[in-house]
N, C-alpha and C. Protein backbone atom coordinates (compact mmCIF):
# COMPACT_ATOMS: atom_id res chain seq x y z
N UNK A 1 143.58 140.33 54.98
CA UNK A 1 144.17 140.43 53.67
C UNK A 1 144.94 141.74 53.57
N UNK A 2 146.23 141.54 53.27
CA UNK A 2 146.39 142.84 52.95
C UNK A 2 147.04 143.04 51.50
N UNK A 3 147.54 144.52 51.27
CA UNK A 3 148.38 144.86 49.91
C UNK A 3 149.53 144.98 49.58
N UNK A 4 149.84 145.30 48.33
CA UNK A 4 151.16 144.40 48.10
C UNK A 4 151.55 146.17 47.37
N UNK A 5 152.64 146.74 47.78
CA UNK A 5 153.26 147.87 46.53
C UNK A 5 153.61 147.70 45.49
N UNK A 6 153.69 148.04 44.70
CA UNK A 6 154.25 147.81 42.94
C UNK A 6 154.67 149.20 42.66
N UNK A 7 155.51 148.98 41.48
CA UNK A 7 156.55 149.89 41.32
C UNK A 7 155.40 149.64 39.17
N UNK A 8 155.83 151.13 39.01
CA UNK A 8 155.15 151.54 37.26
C UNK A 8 155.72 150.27 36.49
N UNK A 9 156.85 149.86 36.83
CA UNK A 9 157.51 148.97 35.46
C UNK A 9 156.57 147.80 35.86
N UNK A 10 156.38 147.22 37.18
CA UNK A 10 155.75 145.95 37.51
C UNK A 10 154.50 146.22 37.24
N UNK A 11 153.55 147.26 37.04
CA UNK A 11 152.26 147.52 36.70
C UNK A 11 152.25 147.16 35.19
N UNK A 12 152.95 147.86 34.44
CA UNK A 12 153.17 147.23 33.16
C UNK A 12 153.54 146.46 32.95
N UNK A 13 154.32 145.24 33.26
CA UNK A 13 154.61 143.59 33.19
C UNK A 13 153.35 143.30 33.60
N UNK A 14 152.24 143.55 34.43
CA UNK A 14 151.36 142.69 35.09
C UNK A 14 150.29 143.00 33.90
N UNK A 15 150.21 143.92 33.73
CA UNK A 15 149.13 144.86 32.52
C UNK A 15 149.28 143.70 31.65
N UNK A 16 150.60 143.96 31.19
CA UNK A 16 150.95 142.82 29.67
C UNK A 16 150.18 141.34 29.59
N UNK A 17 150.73 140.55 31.53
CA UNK A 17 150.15 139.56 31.34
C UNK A 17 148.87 138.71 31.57
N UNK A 18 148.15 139.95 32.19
CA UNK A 18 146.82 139.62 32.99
C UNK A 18 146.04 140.80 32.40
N UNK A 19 144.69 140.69 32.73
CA UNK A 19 143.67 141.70 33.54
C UNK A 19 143.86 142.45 34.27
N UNK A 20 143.86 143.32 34.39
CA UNK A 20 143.41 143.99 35.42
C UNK A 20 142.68 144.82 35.89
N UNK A 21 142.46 145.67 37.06
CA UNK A 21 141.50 146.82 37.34
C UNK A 21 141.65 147.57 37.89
N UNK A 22 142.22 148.67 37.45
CA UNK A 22 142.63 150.38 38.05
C UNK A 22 141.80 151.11 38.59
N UNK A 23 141.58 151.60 39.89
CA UNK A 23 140.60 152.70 40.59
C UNK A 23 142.33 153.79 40.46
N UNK A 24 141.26 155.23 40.08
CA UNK A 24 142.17 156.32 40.93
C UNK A 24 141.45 157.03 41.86
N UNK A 25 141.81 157.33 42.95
CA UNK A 25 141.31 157.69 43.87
C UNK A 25 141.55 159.50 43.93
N UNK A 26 141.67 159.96 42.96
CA UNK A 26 142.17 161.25 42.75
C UNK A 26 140.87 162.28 43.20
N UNK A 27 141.00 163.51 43.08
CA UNK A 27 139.72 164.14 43.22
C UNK A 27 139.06 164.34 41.89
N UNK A 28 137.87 164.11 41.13
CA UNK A 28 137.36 164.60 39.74
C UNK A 28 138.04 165.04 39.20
N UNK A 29 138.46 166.46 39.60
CA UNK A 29 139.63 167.33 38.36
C UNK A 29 140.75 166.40 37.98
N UNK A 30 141.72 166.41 39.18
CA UNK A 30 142.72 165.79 38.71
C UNK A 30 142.06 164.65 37.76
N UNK A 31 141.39 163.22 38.01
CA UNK A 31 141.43 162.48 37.21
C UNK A 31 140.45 162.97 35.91
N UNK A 32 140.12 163.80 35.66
CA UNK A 32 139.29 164.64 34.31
C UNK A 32 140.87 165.00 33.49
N UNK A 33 141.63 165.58 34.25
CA UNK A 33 142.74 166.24 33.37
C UNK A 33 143.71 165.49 32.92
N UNK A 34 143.34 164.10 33.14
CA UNK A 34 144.38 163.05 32.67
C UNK A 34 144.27 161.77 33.71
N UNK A 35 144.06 160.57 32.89
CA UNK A 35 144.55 158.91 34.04
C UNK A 35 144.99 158.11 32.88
N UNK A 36 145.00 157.25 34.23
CA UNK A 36 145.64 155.73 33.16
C UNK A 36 144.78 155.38 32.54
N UNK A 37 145.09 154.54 31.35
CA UNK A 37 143.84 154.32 30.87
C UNK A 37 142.89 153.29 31.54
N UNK A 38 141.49 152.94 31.20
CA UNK A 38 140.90 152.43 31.47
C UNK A 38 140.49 151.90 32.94
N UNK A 39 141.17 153.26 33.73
CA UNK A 39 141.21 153.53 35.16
C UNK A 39 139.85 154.40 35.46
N UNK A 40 139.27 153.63 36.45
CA UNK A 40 137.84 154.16 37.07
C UNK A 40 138.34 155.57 38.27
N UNK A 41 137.60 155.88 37.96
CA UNK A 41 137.73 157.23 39.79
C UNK A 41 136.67 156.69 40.27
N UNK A 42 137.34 156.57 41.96
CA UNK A 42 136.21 155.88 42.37
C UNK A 42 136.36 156.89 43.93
N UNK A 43 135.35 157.57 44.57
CA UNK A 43 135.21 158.31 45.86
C UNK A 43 133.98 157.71 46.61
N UNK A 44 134.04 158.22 47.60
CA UNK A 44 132.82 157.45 48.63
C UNK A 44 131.81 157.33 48.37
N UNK A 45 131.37 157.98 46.97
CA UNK A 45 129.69 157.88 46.51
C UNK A 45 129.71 156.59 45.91
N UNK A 46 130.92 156.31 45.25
CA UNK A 46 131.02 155.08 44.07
C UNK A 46 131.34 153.72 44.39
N UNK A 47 132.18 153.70 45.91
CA UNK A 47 133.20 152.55 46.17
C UNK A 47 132.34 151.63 46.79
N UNK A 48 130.92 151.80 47.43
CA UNK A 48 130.21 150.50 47.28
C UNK A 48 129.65 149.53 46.19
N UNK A 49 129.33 150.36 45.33
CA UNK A 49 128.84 150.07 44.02
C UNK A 49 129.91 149.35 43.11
N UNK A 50 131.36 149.86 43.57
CA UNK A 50 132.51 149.22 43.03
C UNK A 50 132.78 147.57 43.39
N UNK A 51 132.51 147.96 44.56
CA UNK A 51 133.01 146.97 45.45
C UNK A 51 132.15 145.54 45.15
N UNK A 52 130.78 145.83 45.37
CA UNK A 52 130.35 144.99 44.95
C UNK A 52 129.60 144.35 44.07
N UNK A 53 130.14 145.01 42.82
CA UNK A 53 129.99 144.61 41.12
C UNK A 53 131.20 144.55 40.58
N UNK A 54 132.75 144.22 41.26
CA UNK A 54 133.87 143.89 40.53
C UNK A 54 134.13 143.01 41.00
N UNK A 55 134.69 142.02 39.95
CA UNK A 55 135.04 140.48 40.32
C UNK A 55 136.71 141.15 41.02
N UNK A 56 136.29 140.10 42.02
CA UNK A 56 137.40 140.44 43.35
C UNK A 56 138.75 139.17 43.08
N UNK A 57 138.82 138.35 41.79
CA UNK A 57 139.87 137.73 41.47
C UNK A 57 140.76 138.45 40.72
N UNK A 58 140.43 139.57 39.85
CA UNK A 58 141.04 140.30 39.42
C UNK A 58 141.89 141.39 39.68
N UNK A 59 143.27 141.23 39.57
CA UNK A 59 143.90 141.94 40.29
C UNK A 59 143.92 143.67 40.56
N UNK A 60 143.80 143.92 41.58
CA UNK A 60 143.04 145.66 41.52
C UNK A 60 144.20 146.59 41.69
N UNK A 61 144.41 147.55 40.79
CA UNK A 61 145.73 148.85 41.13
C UNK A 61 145.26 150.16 42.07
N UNK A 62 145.81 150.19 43.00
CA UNK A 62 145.05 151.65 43.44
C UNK A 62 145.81 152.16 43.06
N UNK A 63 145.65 153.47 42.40
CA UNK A 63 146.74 154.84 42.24
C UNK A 63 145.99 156.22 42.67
N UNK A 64 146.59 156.92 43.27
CA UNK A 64 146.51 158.14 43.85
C UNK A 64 147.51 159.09 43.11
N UNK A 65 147.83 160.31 43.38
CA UNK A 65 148.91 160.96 43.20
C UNK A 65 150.43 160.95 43.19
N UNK A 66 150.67 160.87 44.19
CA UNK A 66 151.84 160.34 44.29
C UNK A 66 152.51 158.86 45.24
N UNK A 67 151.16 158.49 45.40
CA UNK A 67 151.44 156.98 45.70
C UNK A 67 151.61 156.52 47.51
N UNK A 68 150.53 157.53 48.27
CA UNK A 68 150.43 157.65 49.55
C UNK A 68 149.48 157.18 49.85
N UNK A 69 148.67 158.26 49.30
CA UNK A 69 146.77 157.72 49.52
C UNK A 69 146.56 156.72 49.23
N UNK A 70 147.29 156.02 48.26
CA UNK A 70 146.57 154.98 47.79
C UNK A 70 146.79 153.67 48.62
N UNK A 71 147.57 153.65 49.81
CA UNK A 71 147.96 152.75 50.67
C UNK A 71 146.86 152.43 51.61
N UNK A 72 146.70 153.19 52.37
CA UNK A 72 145.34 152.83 52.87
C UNK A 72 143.84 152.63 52.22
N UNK A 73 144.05 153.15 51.30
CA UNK A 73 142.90 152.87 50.22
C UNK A 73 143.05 150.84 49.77
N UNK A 74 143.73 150.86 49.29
CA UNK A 74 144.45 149.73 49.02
C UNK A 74 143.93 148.68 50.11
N UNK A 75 144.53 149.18 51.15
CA UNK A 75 144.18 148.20 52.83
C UNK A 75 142.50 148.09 52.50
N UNK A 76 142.09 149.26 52.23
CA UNK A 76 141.06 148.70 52.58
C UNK A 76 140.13 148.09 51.28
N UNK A 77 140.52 148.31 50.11
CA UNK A 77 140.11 147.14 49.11
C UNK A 77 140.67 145.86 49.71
N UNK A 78 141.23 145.60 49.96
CA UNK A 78 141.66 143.86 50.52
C UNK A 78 140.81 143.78 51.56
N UNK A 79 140.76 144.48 52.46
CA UNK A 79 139.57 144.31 53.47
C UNK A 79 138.29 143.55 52.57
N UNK A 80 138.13 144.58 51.82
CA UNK A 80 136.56 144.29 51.27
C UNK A 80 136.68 142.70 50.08
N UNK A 81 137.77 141.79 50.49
CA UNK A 81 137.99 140.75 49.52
C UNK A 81 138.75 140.66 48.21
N UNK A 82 138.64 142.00 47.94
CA UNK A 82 139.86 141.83 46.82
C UNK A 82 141.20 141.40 46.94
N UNK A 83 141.55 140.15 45.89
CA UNK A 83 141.82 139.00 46.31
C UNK A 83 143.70 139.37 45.77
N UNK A 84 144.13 140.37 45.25
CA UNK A 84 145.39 140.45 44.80
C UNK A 84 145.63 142.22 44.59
N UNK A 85 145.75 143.06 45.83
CA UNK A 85 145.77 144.41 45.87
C UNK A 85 146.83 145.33 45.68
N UNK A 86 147.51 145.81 44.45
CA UNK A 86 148.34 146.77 44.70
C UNK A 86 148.31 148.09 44.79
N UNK A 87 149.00 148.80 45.58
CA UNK A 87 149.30 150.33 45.50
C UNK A 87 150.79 150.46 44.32
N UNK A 88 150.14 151.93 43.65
CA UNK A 88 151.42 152.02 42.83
C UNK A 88 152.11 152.79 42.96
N UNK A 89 153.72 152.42 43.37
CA UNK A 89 154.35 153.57 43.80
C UNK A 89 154.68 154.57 43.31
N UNK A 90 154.87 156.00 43.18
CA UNK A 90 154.67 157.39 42.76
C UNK A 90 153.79 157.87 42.22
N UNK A 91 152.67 157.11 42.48
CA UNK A 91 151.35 157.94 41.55
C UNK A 91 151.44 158.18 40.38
N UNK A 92 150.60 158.21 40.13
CA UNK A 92 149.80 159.37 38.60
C UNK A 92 151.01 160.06 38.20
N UNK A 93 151.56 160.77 39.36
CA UNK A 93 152.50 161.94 38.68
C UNK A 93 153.68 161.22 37.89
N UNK A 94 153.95 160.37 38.48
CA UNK A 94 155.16 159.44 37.56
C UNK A 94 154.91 159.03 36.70
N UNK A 95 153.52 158.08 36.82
CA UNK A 95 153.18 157.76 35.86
C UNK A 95 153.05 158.14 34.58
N UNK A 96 152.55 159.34 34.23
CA UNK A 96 152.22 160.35 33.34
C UNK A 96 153.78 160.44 32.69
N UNK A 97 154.66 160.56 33.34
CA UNK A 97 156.27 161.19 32.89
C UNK A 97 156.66 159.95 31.37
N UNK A 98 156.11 158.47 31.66
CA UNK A 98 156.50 158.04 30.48
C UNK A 98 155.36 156.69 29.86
N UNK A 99 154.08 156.79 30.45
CA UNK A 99 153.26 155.99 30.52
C UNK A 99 152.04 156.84 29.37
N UNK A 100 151.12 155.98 28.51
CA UNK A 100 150.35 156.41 28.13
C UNK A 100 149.03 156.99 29.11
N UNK A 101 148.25 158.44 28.85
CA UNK A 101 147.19 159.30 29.66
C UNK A 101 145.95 158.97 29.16
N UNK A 102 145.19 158.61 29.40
CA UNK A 102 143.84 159.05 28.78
C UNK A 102 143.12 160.38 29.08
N UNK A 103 142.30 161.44 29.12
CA UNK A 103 141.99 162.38 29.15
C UNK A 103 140.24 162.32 28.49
């Protein structure tokens, strides 16, 4: 299985018409000082526990920073069955420029 890239505008068309489920893969601070909303941080203590208590039909966003990390991260949520995987391209940092933050 693998993942699919998405671009901020297609995250928000998909947002609009579905479910979905945001991990940021950021370090604590960064995602303390601002994420998307209703976006989990998820690091190696958490991502089993993620993995297997999220329904894997639901389409999953990885976001990282600027939209690197989250590629192999990504690979490997589809590995683990998640069934519709995107990475989002430019990260957080773009995101933030015209997207609502939670904090």
């Amino acid at each position: 299985m693998n993942f699919k890239r998405i671009t901020i505008e297609e995250v928000n068309r998909l947002q609009e018409s579905q479910a979905t489920n945001v991990i940021d893969i950021r370090d604590p601070q960064g995602f303390a000082a601002g994420h998307m909303p209703n976006a989990i941080n998820i690091n190696n203590q958490n991502a089993a526990d993620y993995i297997e208590n999220t329904d894997k039909e639901t389409p999953l966003i990885v976001v990282c920073y600027h939209g690197h990390s989250s590629q192999p991260a990504a690979q490997y949520f589809a590995a683990q069955g998640f069934k519709d995987v995107y990475s989002m391209d430019g990260g957080f940092e773009v995101w933030k420029l015209n997207n609502p933050v939670e904090v």
